[in-house]
C-alpha atoms as a PDB file:
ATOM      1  CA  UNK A   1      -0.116 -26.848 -12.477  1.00  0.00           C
ATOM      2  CA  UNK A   2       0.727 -26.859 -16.090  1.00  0.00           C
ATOM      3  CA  UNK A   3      -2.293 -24.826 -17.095  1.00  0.00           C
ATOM      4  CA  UNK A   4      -1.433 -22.469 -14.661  1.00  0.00           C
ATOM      5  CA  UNK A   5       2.261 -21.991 -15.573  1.00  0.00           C
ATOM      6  CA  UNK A   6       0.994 -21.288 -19.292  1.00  0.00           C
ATOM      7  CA  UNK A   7      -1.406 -19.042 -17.927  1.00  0.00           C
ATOM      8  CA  UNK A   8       0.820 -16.805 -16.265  1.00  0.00           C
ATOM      9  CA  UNK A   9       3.502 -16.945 -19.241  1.00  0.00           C
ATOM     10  CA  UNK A  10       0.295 -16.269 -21.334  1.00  0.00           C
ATOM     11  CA  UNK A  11      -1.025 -12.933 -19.206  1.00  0.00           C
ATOM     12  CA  UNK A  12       3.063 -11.868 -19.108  1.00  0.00           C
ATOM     13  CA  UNK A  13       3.125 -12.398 -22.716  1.00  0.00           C
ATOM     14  CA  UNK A  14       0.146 -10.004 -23.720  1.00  0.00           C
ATOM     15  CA  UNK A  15       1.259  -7.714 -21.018  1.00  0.00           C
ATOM     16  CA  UNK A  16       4.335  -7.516 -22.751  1.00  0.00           C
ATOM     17  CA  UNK A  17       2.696  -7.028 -26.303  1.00  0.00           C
ATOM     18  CA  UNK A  18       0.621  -4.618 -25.721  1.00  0.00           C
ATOM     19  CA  UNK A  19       3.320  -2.330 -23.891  1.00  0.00           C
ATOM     20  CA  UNK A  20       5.267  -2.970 -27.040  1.00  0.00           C
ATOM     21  CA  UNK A  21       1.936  -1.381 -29.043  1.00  0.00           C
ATOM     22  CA  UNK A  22       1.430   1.437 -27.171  1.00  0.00           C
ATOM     23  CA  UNK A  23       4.735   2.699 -26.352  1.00  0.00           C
ATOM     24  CA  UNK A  24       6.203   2.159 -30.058  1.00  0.00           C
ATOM     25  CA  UNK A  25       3.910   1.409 -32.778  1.00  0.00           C
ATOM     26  CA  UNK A  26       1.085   4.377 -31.132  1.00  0.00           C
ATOM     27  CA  UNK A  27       2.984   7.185 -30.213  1.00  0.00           C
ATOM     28  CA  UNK A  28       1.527  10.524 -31.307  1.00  0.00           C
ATOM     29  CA  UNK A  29       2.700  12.558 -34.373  1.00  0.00           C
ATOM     30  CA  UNK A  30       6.493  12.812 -34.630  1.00  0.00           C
ATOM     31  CA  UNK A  31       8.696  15.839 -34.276  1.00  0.00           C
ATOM     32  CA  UNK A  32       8.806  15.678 -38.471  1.00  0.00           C
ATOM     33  CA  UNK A  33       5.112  15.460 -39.089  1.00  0.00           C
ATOM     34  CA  UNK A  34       4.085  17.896 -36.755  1.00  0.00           C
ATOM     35  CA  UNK A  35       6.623  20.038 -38.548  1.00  0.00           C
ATOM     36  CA  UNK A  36       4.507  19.023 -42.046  1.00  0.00           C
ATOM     37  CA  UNK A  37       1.700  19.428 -40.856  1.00  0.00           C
ATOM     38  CA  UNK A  38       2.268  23.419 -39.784  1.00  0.00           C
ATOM     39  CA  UNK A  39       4.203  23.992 -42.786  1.00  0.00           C
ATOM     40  CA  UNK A  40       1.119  22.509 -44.524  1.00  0.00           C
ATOM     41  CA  UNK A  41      -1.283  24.558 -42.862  1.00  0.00           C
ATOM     42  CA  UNK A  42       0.965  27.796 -43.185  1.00  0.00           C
ATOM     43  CA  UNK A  43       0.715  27.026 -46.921  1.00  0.00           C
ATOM     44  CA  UNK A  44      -2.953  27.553 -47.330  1.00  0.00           C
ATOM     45  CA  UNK A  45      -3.696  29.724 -44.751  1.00  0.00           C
ATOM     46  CA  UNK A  46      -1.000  32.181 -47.403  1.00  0.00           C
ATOM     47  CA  UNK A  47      -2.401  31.059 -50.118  1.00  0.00           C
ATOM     48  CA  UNK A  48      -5.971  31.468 -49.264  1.00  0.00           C
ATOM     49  CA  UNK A  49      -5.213  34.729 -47.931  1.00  0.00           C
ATOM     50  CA  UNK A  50      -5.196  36.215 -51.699  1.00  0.00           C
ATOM     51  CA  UNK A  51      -8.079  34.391 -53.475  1.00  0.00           C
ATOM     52  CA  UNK A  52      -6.926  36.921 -56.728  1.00  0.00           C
ATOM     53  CA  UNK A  53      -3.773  35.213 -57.061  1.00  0.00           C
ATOM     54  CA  UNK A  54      -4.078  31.613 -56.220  1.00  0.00           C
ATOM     55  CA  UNK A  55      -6.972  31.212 -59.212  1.00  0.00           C
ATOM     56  CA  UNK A  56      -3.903  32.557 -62.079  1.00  0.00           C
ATOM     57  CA  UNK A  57      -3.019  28.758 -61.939  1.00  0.00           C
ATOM     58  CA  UNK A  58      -6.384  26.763 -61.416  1.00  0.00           C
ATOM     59  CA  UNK A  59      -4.826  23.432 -60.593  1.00  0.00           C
ATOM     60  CA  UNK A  60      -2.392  25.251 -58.241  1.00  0.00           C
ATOM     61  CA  UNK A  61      -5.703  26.500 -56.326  1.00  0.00           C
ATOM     62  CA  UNK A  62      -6.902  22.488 -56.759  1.00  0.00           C
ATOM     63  CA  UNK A  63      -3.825  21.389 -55.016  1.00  0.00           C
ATOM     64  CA  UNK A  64      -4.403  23.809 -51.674  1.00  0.00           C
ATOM     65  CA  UNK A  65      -7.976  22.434 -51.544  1.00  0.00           C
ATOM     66  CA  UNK A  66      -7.202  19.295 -51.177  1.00  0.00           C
ATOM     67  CA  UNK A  67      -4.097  19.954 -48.629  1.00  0.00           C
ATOM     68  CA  UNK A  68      -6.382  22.318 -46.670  1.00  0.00           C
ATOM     69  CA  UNK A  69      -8.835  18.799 -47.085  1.00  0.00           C
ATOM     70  CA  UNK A  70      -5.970  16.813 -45.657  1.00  0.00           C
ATOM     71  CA  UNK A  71      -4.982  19.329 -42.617  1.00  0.00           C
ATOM     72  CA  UNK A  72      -8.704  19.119 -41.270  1.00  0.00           C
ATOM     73  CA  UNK A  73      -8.751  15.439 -41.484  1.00  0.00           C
ATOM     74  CA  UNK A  74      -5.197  15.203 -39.986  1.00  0.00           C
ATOM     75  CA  UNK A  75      -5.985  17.894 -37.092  1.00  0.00           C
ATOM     76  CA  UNK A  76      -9.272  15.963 -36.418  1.00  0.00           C
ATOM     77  CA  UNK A  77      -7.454  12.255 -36.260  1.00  0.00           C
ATOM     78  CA  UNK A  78      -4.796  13.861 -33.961  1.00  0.00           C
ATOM     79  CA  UNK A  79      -7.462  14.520 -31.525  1.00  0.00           C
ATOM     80  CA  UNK A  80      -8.813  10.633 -31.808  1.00  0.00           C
ATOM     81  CA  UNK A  81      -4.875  10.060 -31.585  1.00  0.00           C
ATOM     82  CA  UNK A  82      -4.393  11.493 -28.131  1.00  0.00           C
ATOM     83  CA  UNK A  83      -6.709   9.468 -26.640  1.00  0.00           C
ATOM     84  CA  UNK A  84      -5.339   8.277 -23.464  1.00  0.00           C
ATOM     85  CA  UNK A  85      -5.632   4.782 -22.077  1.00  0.00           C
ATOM     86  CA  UNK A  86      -5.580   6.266 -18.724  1.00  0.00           C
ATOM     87  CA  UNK A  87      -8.969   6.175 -18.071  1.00  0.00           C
ATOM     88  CA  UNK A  88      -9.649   3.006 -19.331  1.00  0.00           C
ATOM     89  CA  UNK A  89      -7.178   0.941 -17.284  1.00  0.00           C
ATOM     90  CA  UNK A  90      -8.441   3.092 -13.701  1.00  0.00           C
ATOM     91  CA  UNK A  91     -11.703   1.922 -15.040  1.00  0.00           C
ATOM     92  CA  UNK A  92     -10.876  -1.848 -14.897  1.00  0.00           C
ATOM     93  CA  UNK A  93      -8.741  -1.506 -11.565  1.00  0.00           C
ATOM     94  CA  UNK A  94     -12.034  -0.348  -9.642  1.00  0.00           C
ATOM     95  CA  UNK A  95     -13.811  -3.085 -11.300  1.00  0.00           C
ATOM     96  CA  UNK A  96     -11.081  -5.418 -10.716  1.00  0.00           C
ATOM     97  CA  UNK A  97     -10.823  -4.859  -6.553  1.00  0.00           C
ATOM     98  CA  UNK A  98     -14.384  -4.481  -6.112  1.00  0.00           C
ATOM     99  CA  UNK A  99     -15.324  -7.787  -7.722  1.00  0.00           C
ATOM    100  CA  UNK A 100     -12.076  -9.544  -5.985  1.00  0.00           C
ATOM    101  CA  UNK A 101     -13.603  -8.287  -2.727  1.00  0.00           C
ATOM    102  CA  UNK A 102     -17.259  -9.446  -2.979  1.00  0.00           C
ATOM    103  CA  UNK A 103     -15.887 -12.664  -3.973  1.00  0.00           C
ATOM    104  CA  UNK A 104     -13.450 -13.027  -1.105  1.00  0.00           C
ATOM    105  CA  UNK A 105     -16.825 -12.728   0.575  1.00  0.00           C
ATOM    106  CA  UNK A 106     -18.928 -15.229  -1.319  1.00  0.00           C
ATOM    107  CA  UNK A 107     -16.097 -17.245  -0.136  1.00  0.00           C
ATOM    108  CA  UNK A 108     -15.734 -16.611   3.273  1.00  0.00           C
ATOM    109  CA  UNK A 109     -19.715 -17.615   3.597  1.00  0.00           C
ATOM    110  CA  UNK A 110     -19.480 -20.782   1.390  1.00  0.00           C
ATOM    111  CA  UNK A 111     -16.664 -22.135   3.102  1.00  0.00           C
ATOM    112  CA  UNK A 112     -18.840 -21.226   6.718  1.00  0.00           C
ATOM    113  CA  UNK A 113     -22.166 -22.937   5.282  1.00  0.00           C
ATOM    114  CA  UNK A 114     -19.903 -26.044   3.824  1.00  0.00           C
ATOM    115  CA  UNK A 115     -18.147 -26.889   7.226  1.00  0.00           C
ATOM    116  CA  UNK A 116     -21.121 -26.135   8.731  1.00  0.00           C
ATOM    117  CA  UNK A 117     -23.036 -29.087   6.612  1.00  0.00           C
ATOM    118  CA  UNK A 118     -20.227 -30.969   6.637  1.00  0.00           C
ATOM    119  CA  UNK A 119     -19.966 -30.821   2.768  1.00  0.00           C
ATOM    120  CA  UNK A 120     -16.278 -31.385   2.170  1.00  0.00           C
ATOM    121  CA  UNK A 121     -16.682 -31.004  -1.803  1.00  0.00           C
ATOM    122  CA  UNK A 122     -18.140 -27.560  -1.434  1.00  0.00           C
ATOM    123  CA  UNK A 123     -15.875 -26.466   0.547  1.00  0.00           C
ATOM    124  CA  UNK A 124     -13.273 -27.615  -1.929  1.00  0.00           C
ATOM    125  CA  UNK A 125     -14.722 -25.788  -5.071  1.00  0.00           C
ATOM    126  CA  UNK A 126     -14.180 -22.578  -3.014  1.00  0.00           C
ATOM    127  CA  UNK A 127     -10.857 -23.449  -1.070  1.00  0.00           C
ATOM    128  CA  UNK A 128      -9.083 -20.076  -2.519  1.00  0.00           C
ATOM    129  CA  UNK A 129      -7.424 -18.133   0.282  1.00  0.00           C
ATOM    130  CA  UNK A 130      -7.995 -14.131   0.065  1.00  0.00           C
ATOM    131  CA  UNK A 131      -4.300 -13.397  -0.754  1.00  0.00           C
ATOM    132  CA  UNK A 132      -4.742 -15.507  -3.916  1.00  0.00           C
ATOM    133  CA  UNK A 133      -8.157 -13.997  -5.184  1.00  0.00           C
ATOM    134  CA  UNK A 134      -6.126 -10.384  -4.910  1.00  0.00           C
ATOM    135  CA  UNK A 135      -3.885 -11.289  -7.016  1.00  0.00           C
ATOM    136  CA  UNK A 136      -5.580 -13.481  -9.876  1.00  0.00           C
ATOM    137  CA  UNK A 137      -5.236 -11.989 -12.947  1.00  0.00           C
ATOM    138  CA  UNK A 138      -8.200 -10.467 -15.113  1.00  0.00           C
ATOM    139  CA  UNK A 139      -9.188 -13.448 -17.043  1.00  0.00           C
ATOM    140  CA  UNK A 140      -8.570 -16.111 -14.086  1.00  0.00           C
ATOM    141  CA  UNK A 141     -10.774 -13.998 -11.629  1.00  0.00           C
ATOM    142  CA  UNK A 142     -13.750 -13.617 -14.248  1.00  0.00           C
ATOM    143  CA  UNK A 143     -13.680 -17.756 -13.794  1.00  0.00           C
ATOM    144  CA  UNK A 144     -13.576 -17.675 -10.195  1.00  0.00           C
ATOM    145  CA  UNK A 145     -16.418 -15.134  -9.553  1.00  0.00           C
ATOM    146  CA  UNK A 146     -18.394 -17.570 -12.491  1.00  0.00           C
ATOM    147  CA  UNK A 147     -17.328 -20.610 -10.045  1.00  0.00           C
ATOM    148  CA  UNK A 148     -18.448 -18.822  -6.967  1.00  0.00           C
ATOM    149  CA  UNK A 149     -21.818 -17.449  -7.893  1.00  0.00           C
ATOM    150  CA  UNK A 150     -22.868 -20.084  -9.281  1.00  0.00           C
ATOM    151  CA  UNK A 151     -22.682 -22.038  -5.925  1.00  0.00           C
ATOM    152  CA  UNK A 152     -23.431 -19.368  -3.882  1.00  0.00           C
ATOM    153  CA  UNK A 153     -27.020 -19.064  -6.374  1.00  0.00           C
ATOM    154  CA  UNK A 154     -27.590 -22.977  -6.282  1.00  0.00           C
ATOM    155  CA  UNK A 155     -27.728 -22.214  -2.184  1.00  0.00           C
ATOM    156  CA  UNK A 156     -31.879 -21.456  -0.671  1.00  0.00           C
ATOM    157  CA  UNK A 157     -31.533 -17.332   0.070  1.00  0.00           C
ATOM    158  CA  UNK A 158     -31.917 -17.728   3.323  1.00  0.00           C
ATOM    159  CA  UNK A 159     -29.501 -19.703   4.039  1.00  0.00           C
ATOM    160  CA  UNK A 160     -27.331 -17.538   2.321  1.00  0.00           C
ATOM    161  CA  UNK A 161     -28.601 -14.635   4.574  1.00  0.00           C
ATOM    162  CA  UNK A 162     -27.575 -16.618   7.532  1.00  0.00           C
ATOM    163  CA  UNK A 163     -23.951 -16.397   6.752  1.00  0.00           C
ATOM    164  CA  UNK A 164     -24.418 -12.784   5.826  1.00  0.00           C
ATOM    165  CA  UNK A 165     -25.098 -12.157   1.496  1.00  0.00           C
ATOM    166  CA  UNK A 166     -28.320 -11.158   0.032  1.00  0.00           C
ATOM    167  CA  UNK A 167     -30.046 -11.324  -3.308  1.00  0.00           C
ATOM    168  CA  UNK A 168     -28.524  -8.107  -3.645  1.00  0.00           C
ATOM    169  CA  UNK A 169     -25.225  -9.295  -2.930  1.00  0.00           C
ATOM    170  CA  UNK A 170     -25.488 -11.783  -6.049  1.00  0.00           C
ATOM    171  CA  UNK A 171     -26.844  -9.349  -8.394  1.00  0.00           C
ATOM    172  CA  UNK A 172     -23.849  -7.297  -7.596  1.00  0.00           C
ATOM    173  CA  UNK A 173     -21.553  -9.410  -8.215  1.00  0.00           C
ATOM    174  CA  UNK A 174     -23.050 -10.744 -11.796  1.00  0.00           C
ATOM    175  CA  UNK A 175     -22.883  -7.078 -12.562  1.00  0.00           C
ATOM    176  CA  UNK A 176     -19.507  -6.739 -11.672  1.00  0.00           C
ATOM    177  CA  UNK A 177     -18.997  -9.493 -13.629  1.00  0.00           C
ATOM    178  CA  UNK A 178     -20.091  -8.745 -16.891  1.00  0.00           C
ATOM    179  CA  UNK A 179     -18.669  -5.186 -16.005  1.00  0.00           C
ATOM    180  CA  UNK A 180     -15.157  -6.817 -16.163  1.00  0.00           C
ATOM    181  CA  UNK A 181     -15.681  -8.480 -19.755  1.00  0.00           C
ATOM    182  CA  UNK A 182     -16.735  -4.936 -20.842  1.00  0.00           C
ATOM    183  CA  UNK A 183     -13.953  -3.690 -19.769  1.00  0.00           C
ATOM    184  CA  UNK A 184     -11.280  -5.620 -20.128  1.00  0.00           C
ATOM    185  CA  UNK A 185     -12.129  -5.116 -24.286  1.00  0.00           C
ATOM    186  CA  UNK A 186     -11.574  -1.538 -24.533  1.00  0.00           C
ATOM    187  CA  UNK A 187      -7.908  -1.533 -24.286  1.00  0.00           C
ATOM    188  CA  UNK A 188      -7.810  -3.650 -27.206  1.00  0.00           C
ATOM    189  CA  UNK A 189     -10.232  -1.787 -28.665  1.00  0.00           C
ATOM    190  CA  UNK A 190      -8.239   1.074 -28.172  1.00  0.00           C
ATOM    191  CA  UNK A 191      -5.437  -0.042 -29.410  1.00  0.00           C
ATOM    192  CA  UNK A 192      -6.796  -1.197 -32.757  1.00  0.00           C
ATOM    193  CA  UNK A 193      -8.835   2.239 -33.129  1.00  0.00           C
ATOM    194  CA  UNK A 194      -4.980   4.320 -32.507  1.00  0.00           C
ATOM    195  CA  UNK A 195      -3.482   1.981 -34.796  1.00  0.00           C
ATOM    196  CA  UNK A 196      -6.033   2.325 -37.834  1.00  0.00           C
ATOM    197  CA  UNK A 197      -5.483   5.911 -37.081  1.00  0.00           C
ATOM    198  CA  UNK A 198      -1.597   5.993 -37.268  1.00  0.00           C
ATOM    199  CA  UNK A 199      -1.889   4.443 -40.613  1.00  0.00           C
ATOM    200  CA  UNK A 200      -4.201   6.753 -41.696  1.00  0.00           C
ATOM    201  CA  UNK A 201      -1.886   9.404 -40.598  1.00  0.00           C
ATOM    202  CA  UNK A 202       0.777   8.063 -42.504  1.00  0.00           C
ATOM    203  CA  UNK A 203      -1.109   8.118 -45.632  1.00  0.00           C
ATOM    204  CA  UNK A 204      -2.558  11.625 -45.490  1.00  0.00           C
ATOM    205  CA  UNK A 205       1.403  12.791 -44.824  1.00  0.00           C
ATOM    206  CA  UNK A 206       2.393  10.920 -47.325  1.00  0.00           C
ATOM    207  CA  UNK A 207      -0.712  12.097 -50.058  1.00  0.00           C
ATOM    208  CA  UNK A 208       0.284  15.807 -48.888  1.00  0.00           C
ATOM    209  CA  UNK A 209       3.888  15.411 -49.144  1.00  0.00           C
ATOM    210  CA  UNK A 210       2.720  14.538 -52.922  1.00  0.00           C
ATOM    211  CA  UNK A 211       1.090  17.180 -53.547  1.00  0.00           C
ATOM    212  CA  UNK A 212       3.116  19.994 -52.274  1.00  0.00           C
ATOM    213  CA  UNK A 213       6.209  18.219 -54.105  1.00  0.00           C
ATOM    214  CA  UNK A 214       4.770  17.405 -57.221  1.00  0.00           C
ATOM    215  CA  UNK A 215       1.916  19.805 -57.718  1.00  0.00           C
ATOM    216  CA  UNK A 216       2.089  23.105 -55.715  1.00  0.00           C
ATOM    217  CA  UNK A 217       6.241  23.473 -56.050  1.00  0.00           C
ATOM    218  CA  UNK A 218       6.402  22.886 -60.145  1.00  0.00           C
ATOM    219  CA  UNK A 219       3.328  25.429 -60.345  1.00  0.00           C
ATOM    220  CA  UNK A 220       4.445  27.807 -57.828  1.00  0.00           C
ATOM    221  CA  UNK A 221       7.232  29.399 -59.967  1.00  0.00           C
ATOM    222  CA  UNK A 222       4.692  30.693 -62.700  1.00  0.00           C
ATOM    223  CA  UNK A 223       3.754  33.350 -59.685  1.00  0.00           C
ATOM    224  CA  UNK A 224       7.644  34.358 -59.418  1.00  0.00           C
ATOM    225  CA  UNK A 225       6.002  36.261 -62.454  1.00  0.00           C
ATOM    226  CA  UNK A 226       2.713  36.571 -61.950  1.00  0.00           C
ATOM    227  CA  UNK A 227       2.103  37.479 -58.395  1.00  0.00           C
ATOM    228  CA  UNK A 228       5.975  37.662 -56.694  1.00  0.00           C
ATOM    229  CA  UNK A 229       4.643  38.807 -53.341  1.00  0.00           C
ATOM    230  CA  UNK A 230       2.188  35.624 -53.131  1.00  0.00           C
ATOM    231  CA  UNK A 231       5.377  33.765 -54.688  1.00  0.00           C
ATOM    232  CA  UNK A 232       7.046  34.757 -51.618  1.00  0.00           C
ATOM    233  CA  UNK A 233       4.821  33.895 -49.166  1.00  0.00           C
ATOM    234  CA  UNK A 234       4.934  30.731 -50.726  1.00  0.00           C
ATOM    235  CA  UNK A 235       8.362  30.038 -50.327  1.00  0.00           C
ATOM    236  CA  UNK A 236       8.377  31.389 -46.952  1.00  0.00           C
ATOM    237  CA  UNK A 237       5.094  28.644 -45.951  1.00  0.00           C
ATOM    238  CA  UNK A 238       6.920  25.583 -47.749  1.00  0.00           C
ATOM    239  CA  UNK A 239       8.760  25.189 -44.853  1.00  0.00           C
ATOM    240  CA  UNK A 240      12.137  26.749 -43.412  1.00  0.00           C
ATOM    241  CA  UNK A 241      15.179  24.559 -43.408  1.00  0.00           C
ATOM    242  CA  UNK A 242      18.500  25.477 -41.427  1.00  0.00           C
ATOM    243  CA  UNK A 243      21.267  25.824 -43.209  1.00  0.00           C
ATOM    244  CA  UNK A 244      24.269  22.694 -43.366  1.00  0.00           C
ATOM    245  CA  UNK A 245      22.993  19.016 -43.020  1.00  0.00           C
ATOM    246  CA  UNK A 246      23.777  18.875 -39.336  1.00  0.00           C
ATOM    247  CA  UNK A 247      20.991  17.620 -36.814  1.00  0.00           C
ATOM    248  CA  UNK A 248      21.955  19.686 -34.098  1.00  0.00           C
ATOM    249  CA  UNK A 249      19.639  22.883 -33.246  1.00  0.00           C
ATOM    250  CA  UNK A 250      20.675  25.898 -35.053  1.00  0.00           C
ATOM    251  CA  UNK A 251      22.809  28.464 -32.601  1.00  0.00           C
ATOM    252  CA  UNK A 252      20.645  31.790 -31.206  1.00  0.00           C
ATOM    253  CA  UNK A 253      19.847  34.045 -33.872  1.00  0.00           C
ATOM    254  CA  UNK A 254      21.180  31.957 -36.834  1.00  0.00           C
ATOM    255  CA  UNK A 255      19.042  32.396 -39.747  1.00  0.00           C
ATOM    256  CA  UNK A 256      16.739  30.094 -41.459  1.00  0.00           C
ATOM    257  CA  UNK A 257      17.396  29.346 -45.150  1.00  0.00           C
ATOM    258  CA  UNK A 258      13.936  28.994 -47.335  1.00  0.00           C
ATOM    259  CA  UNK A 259      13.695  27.075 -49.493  1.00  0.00           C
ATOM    260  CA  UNK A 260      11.752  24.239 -52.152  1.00  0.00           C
ATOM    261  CA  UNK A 261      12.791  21.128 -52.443  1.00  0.00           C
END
């Protein structure tokens, strides 16, 4: 009884956890990076746009290589990002009932061939009523259907076939078995992949933020001279900014003030 107490404080536990994972340390881009991340692709599409001008300052032209660098790796981990768990978890669920349903029937014909014998400590290895078995959870079933086939495979085939599963039957299950295991991995999986991606996220915004501060804004006023219109378009792809410090959205037609920070 203890076991099973901590197992089910165990299962709620990880439950728990990994809702925790997913639903605040995964989320997709935020509202501020997707906002860098146009701004930053705005900036070299404008800048590649006139070849002519973005060579005057060489490491200027260096800079929106490596942002336009950055943007394909960022657009391309967004994807991996996005990835939904969906799938995964309908996946296991199939899995899940079909494996709680063949064992309900291993059951049902090891209980029949163990009263029928008159073996009393069979018939104890596989007392588990139906409404049980449905609602085992992932980890406690996997040891049940292990418990199960292996008596049901210790038992002559035929005899087996007398209370209704075949060879084919026990295959099954083992396959639904090792199915499971498979399975029941690749949310973890999952969530490990998103999170090695959200940090990677993090440090390409972080490495662009860098270089658009510290590089391309102290270089970009030699073109207020040299090339004003490309200056301008500049400006304009560095990223709009409404006016006052307020959060709230700006009224209809209000204007957006450009400028470099």
């Amino acid at each position: 009884m203890y076991r099973f107490i901590c197992s089910i404080v165990l299962n709620l536990f990880v439950k728990r956890f990994f809702n925790y994972l997913t639903t605040n340390h995964l989320k997709s881009m935020n509202e501020s990076q997707s906002i860098q991340h146009a701004s930053n692709k705005l900036i070299v599409k404008e800048a590649t746009n006139d070849p002519a001008s973005l060579e005057m300052v060489p490491n200027f032209n260096k800079g929106i290589t490596r942002l336009d660098e950055i943007n394909a790796e960022v657009d391309s981990l967004w994807i991996l990002q996005e990835k939904d768990l969906t799938g995964v978890k309908t996946d296991k669920d199939k899995t899940v009932f079909s494996l709680a349903d063949y064992v309900i029937e291993l059951i049902g014909a090891l209980h029949s061939h163990a009263y029928q014998d008159g073996n009393a400590t069979l018939m104890s290895r596989v007392g588990y009523k139906s409404s049980v078995i449905k609602h085992l959870a992932t980890a406690e079933l996997l040891v049940v259907a292990g418990v199960v086939l292996v008596e049901a495979q210790n038992l002559p085939a035929e005899e087996l076939m007398q209370a209704g599963i075949s060879s084919e039957d026990l295959a099954t299950v083992q396959n639904l078995i090792a199915e499971l295991k498979e399975v029941n991995t690749k949310p973890k999986e999952a969530i490990i992949d998103r999170a090695g991606v959200t940090e990677r996220l993090g440090e390409l915004f972080a490495e662009s933020k860098g270089i658009v501060k510290n590089t391309l804004d102290k270089l970009a006023p030699q073109y207020k001279r040299k090339a004003p219109e490309f200056y301008r378009r500049y400006k304009a792809a560095r990223g709009m900014r409404y006016k006052g410090k307020s959060t709230a959205k700006p009224e209809t037609g209000a204007q957006p003030e450009v400028s470099i920070n």
